[in-house]
PDB file of N, CA and C in Angstrom:
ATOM      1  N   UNK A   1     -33.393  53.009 133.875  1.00  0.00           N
ATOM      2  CA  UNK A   1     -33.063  51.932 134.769  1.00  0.00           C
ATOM      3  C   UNK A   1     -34.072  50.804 134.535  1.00  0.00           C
ATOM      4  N   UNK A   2     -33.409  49.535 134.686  1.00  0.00           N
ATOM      5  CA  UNK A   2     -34.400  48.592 134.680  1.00  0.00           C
ATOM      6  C   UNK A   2     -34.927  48.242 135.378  1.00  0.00           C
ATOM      7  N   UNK A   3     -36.095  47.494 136.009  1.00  0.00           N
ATOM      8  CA  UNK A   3     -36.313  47.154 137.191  1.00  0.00           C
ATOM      9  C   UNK A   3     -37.540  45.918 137.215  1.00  0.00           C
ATOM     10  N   UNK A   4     -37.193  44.912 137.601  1.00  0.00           N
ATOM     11  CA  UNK A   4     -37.975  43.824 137.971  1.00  0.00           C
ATOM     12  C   UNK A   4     -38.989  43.893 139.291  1.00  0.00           C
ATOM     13  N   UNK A   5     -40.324  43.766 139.028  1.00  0.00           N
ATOM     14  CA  UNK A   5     -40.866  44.232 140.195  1.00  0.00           C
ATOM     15  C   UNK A   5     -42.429  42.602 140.085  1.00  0.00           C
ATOM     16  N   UNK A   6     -42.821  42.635 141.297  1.00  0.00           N
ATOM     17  CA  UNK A   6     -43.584  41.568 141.420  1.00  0.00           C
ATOM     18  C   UNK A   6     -45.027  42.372 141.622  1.00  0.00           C
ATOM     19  N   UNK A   7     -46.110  42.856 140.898  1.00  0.00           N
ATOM     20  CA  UNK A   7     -46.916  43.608 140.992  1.00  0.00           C
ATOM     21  C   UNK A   7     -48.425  42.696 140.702  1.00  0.00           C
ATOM     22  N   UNK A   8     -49.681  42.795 141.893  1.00  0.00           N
ATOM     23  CA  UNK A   8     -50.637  42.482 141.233  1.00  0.00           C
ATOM     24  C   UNK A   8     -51.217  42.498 139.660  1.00  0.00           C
ATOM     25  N   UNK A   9     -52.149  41.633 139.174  1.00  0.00           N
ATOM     26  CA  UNK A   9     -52.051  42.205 138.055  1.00  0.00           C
ATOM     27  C   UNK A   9     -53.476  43.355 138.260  1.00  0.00           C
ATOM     28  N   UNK A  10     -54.094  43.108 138.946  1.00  0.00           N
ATOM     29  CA  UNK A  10     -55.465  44.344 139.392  1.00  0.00           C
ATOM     30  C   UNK A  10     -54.652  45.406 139.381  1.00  0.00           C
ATOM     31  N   UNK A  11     -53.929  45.441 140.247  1.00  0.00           N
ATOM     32  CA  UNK A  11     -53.279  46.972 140.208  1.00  0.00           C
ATOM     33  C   UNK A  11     -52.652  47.523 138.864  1.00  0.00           C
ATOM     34  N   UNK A  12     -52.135  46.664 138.142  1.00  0.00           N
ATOM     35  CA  UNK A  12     -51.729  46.897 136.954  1.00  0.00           C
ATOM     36  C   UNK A  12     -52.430  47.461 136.136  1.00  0.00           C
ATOM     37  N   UNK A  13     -53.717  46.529 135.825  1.00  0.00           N
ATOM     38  CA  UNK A  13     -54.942  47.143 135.081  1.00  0.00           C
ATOM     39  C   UNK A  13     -55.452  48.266 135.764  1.00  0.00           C
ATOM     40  N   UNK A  14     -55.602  48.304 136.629  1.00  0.00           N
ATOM     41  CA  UNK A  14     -56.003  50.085 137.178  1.00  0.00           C
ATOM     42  C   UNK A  14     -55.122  51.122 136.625  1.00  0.00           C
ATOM     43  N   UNK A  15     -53.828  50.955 136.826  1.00  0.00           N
ATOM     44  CA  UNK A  15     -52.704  51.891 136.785  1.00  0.00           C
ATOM     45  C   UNK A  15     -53.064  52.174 135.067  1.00  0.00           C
ATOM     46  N   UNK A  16     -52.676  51.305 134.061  1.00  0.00           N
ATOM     47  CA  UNK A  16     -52.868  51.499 133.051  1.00  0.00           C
ATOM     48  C   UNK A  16     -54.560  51.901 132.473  1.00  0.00           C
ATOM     49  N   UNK A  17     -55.864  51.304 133.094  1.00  0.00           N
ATOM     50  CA  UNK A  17     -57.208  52.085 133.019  1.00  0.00           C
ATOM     51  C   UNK A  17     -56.580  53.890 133.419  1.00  0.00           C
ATOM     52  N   UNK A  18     -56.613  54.523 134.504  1.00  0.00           N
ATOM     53  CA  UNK A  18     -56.262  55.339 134.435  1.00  0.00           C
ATOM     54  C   UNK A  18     -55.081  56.363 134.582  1.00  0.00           C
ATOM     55  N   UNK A  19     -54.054  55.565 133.698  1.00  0.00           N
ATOM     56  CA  UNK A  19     -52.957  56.464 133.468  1.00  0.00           C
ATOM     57  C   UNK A  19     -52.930  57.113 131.738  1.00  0.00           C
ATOM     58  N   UNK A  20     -53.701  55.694 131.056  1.00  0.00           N
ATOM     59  CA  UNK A  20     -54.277  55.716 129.709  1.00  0.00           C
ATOM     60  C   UNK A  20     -52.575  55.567 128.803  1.00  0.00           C
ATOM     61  N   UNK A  21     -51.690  55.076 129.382  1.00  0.00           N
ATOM     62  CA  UNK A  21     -50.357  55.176 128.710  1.00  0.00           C
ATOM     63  C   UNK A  21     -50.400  53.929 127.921  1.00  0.00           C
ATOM     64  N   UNK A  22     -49.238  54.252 126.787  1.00  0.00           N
ATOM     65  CA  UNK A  22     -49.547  53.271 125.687  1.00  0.00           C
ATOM     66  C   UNK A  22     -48.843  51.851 125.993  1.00  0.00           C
ATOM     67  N   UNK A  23     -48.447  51.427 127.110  1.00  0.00           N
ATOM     68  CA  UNK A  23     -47.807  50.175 127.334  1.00  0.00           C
ATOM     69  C   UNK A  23     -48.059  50.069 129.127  1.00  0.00           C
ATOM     70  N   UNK A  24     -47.241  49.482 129.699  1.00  0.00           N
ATOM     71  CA  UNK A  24     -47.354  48.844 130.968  1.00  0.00           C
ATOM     72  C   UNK A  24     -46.352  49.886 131.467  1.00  0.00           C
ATOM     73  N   UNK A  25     -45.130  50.068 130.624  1.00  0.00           N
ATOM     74  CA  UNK A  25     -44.360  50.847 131.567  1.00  0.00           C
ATOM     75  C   UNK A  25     -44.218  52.685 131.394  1.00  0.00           C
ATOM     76  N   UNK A  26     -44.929  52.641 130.353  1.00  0.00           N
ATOM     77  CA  UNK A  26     -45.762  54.038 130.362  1.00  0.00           C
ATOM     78  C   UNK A  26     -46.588  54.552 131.239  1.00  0.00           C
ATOM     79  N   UNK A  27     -47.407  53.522 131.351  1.00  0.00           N
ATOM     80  CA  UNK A  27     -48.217  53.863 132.516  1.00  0.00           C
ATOM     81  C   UNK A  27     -48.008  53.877 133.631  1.00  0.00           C
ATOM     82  N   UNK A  28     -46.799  53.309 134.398  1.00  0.00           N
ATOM     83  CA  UNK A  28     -46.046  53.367 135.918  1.00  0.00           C
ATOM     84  C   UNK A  28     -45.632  54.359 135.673  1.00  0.00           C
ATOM     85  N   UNK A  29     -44.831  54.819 135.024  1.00  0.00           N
ATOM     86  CA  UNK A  29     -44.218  56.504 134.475  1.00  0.00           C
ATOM     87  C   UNK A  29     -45.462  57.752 135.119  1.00  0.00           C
ATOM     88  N   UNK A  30     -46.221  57.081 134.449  1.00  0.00           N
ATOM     89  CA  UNK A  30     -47.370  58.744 134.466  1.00  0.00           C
ATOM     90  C   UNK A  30     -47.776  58.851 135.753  1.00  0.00           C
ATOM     91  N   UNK A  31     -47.994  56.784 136.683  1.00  0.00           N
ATOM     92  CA  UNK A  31     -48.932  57.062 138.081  1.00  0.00           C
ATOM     93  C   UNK A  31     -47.966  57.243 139.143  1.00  0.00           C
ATOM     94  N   UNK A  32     -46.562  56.852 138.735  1.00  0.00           N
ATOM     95  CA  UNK A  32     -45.304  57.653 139.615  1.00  0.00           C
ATOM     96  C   UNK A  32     -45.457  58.762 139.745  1.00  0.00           C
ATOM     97  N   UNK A  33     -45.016  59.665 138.660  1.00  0.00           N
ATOM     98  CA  UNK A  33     -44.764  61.214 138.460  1.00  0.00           C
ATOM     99  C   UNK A  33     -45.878  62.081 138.840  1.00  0.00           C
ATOM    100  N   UNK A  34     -47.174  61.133 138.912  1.00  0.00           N
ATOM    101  CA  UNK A  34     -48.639  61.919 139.421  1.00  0.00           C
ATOM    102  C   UNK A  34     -48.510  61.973 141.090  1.00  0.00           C
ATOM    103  N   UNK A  35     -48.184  60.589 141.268  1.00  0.00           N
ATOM    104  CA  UNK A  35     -47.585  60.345 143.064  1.00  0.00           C
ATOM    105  C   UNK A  35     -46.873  61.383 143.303  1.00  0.00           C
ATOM    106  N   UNK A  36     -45.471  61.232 142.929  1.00  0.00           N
ATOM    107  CA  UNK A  36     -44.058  62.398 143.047  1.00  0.00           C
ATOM    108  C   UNK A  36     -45.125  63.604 143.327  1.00  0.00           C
ATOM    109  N   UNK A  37     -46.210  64.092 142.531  1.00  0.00           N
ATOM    110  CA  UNK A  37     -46.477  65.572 142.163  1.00  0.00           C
ATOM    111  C   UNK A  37     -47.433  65.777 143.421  1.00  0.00           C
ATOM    112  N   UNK A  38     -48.435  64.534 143.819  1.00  0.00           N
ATOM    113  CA  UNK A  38     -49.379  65.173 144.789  1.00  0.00           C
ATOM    114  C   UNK A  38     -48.634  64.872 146.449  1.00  0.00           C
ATOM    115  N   UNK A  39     -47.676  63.825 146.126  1.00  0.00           N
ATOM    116  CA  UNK A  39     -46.420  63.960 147.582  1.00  0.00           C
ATOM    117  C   UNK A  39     -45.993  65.567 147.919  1.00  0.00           C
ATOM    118  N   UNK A  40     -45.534  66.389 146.184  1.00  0.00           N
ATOM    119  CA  UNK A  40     -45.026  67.751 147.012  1.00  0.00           C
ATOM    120  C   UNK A  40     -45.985  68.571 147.106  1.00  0.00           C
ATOM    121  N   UNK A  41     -47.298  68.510 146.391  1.00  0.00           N
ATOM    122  CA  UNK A  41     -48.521  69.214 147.281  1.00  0.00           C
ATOM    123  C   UNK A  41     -49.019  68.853 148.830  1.00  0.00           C
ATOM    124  N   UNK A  42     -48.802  67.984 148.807  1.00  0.00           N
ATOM    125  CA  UNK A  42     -48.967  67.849 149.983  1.00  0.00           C
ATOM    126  C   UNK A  42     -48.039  68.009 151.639  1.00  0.00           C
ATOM    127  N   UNK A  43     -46.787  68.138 150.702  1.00  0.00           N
ATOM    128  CA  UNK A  43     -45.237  68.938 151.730  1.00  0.00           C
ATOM    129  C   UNK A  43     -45.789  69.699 151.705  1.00  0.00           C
ATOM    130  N   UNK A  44     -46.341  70.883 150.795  1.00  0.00           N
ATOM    131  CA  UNK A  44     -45.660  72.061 150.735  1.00  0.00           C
ATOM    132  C   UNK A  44     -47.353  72.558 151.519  1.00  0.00           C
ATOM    133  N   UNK A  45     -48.619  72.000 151.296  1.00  0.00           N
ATOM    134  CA  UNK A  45     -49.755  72.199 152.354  1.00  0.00           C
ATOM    135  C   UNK A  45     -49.378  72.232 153.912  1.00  0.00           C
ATOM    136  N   UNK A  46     -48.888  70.804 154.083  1.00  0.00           N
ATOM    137  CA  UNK A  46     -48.412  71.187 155.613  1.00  0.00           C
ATOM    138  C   UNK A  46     -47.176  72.399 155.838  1.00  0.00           C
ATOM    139  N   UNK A  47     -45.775  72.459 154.841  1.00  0.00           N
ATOM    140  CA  UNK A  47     -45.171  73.878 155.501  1.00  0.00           C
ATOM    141  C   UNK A  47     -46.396  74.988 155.460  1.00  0.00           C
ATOM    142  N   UNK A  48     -47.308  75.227 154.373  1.00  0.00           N
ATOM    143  CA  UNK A  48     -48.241  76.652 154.522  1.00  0.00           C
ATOM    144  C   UNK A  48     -48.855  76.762 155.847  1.00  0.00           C
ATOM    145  N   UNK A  49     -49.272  75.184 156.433  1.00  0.00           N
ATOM    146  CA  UNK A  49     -50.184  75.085 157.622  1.00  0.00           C
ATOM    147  C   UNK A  49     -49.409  76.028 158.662  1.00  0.00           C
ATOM    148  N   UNK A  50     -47.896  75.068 158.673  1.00  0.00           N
ATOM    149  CA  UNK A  50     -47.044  75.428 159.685  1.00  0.00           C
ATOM    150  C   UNK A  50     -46.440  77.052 159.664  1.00  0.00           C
ATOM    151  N   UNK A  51     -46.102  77.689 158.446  1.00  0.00           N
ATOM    152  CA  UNK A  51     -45.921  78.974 158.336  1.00  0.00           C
ATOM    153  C   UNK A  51     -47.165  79.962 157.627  1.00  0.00           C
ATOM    154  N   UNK A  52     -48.289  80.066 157.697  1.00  0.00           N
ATOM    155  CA  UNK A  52     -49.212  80.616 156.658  1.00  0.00           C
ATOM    156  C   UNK A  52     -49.040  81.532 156.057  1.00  0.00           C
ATOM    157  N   UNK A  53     -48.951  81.904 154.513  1.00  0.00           N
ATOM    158  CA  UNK A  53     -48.769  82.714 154.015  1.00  0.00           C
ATOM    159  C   UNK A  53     -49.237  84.243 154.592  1.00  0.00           C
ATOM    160  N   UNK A  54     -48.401  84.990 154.443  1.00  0.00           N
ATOM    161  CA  UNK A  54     -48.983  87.010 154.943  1.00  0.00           C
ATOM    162  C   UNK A  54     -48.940  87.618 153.848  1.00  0.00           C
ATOM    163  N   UNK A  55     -49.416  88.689 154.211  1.00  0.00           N
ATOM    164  CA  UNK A  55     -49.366  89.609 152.503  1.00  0.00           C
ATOM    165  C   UNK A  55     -49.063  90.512 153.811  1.00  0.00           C
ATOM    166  N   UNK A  56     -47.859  91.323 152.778  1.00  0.00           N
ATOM    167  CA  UNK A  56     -47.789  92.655 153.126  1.00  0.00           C
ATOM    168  C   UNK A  56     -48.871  93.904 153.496  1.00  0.00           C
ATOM    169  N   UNK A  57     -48.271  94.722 154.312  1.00  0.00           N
ATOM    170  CA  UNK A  57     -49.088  95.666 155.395  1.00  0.00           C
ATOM    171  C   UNK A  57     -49.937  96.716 153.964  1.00  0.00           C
ATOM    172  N   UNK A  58     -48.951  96.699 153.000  1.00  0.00           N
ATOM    173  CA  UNK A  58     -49.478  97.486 152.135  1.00  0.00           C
ATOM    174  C   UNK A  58     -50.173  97.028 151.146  1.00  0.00           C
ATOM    175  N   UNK A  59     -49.925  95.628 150.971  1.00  0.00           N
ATOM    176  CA  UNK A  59     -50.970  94.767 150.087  1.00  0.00           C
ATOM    177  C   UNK A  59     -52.424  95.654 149.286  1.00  0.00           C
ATOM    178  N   UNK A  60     -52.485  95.547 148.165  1.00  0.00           N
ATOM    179  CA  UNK A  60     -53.369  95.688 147.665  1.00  0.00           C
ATOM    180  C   UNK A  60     -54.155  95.284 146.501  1.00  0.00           C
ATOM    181  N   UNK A  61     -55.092  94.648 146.152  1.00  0.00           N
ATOM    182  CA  UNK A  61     -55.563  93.621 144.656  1.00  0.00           C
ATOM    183  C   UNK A  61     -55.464  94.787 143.797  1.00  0.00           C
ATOM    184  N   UNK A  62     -56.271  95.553 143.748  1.00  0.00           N
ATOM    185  CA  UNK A  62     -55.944  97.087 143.168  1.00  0.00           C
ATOM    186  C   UNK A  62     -54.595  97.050 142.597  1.00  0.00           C
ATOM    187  N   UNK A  63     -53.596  97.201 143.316  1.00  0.00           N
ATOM    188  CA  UNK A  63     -52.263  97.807 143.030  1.00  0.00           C
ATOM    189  C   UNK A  63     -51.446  96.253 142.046  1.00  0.00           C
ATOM    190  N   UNK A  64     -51.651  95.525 142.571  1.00  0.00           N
ATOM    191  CA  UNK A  64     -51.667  94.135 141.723  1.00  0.00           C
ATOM    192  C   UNK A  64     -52.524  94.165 140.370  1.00  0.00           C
ATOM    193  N   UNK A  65     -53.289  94.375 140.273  1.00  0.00           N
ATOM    194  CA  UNK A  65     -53.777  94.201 138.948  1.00  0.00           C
ATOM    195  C   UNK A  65     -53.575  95.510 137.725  1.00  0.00           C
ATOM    196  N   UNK A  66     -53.085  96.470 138.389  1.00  0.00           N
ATOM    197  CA  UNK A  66     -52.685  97.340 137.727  1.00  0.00           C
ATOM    198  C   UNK A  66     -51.007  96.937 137.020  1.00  0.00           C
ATOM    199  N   UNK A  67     -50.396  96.566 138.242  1.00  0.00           N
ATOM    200  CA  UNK A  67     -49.315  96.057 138.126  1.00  0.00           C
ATOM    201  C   UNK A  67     -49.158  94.749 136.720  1.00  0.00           C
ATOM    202  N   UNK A  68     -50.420  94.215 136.958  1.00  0.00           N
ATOM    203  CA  UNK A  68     -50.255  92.901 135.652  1.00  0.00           C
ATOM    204  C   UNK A  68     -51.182  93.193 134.616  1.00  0.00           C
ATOM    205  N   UNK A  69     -51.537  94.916 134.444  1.00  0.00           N
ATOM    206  CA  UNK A  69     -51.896  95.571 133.283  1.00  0.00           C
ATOM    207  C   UNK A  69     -50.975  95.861 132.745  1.00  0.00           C
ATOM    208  N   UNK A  70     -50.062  97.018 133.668  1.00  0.00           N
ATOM    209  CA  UNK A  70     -48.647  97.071 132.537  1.00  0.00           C
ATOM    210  C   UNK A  70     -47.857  96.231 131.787  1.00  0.00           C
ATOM    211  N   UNK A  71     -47.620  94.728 132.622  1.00  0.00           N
ATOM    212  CA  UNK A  71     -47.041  93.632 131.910  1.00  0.00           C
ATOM    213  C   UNK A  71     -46.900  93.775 129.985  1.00  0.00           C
ATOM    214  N   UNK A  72     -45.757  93.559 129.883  1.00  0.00           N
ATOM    215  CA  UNK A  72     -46.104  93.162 128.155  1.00  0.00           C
ATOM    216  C   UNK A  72     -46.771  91.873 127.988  1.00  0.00           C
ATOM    217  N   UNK A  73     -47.742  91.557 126.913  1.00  0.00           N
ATOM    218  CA  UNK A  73     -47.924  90.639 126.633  1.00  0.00           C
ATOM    219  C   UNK A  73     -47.298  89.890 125.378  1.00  0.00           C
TER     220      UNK A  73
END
Protein backbone atom coordinates (compact mmCIF):
# COMPACT_ATOMS: atom_id res chain seq x y z
CA UNK A 1 0.00 0.00 0.00
CA UNK A 2 1.03 3.40 -0.57
CA UNK A 3 0.81 5.96 1.76
CA UNK A 4 1.51 9.69 1.99
CA UNK A 5 2.23 10.73 5.44
CA UNK A 6 3.45 14.25 6.88
CA UNK A 7 6.26 13.14 9.39
CA UNK A 8 8.89 15.23 11.35
CA UNK A 9 12.05 14.94 9.88
CA UNK A 10 13.76 14.27 13.70
CA UNK A 11 11.60 11.51 13.99
CA UNK A 12 12.57 10.22 10.77
CA UNK A 13 16.23 10.31 11.49
CA UNK A 14 15.68 8.49 14.74
CA UNK A 15 13.47 5.84 13.20
CA UNK A 16 16.05 5.16 10.55
CA UNK A 17 19.34 5.77 13.36
CA UNK A 18 17.73 2.94 15.06
CA UNK A 19 15.89 0.74 12.84
CA UNK A 20 19.35 0.69 10.73
CA UNK A 21 17.05 -0.14 7.46
CA UNK A 22 18.40 0.52 4.12
CA UNK A 23 15.98 3.38 3.01
CA UNK A 24 13.23 5.53 4.74
CA UNK A 25 10.61 3.07 4.14
CA UNK A 26 12.49 0.16 5.40
CA UNK A 27 12.92 1.60 8.31
CA UNK A 28 9.04 2.47 9.17
CA UNK A 29 8.65 -1.32 8.30
CA UNK A 30 11.05 -2.55 11.07
CA UNK A 31 9.83 0.46 13.87
CA UNK A 32 6.10 -0.60 12.98
CA UNK A 33 6.49 -4.35 13.25
CA UNK A 34 8.78 -3.69 16.53
CA UNK A 35 5.58 -1.47 17.81
CA UNK A 36 2.95 -4.30 16.49
CA UNK A 37 5.39 -6.83 18.57
CA UNK A 38 5.84 -4.93 21.99
CA UNK A 39 1.76 -3.79 21.67
CA UNK A 40 1.13 -7.81 21.93
CA UNK A 41 3.60 -8.15 24.79
CA UNK A 42 2.15 -5.99 26.40
CA UNK A 43 -1.80 -7.48 25.81
CA UNK A 44 -0.80 -10.52 26.60
CA UNK A 45 1.22 -9.09 30.24
CA UNK A 46 -1.94 -7.57 31.30
CA UNK A 47 -4.28 -10.94 30.33
CA UNK A 48 -1.29 -12.96 32.59
CA UNK A 49 -1.89 -10.11 35.30
CA UNK A 50 -5.60 -10.66 34.98
CA UNK A 51 -5.53 -14.61 34.76
CA UNK A 52 -1.93 -15.73 36.22
CA UNK A 53 -0.50 -18.54 34.94
CA UNK A 54 -0.91 -22.16 37.40
CA UNK A 55 1.01 -25.16 36.96
CA UNK A 56 -0.55 -28.20 37.64
CA UNK A 57 -1.03 -29.96 41.18
CA UNK A 58 1.42 -32.48 39.87
CA UNK A 59 3.87 -30.18 38.27
CA UNK A 60 7.27 -31.09 38.39
CA UNK A 61 10.88 -29.48 36.80
CA UNK A 62 12.19 -32.99 37.36
CA UNK A 63 9.51 -34.68 35.34
CA UNK A 64 9.88 -31.84 32.62
CA UNK A 65 13.30 -32.14 31.99
CA UNK A 66 13.31 -35.67 31.72
CA UNK A 67 10.50 -35.27 29.46
CA UNK A 68 12.80 -32.84 27.07
CA UNK A 69 15.62 -35.54 27.46
CA UNK A 70 13.68 -38.00 25.57
CA UNK A 71 12.84 -35.45 22.82
CA UNK A 72 14.60 -36.36 19.46
CA UNK A 73 16.95 -33.99 18.50
Amino acid sequence: MKVTAILPDDLIDEIKHYSKGKNITESLMIALRDWIALQKIKELNQKIKREPLKFRKDFSADKVRSINRQLPK
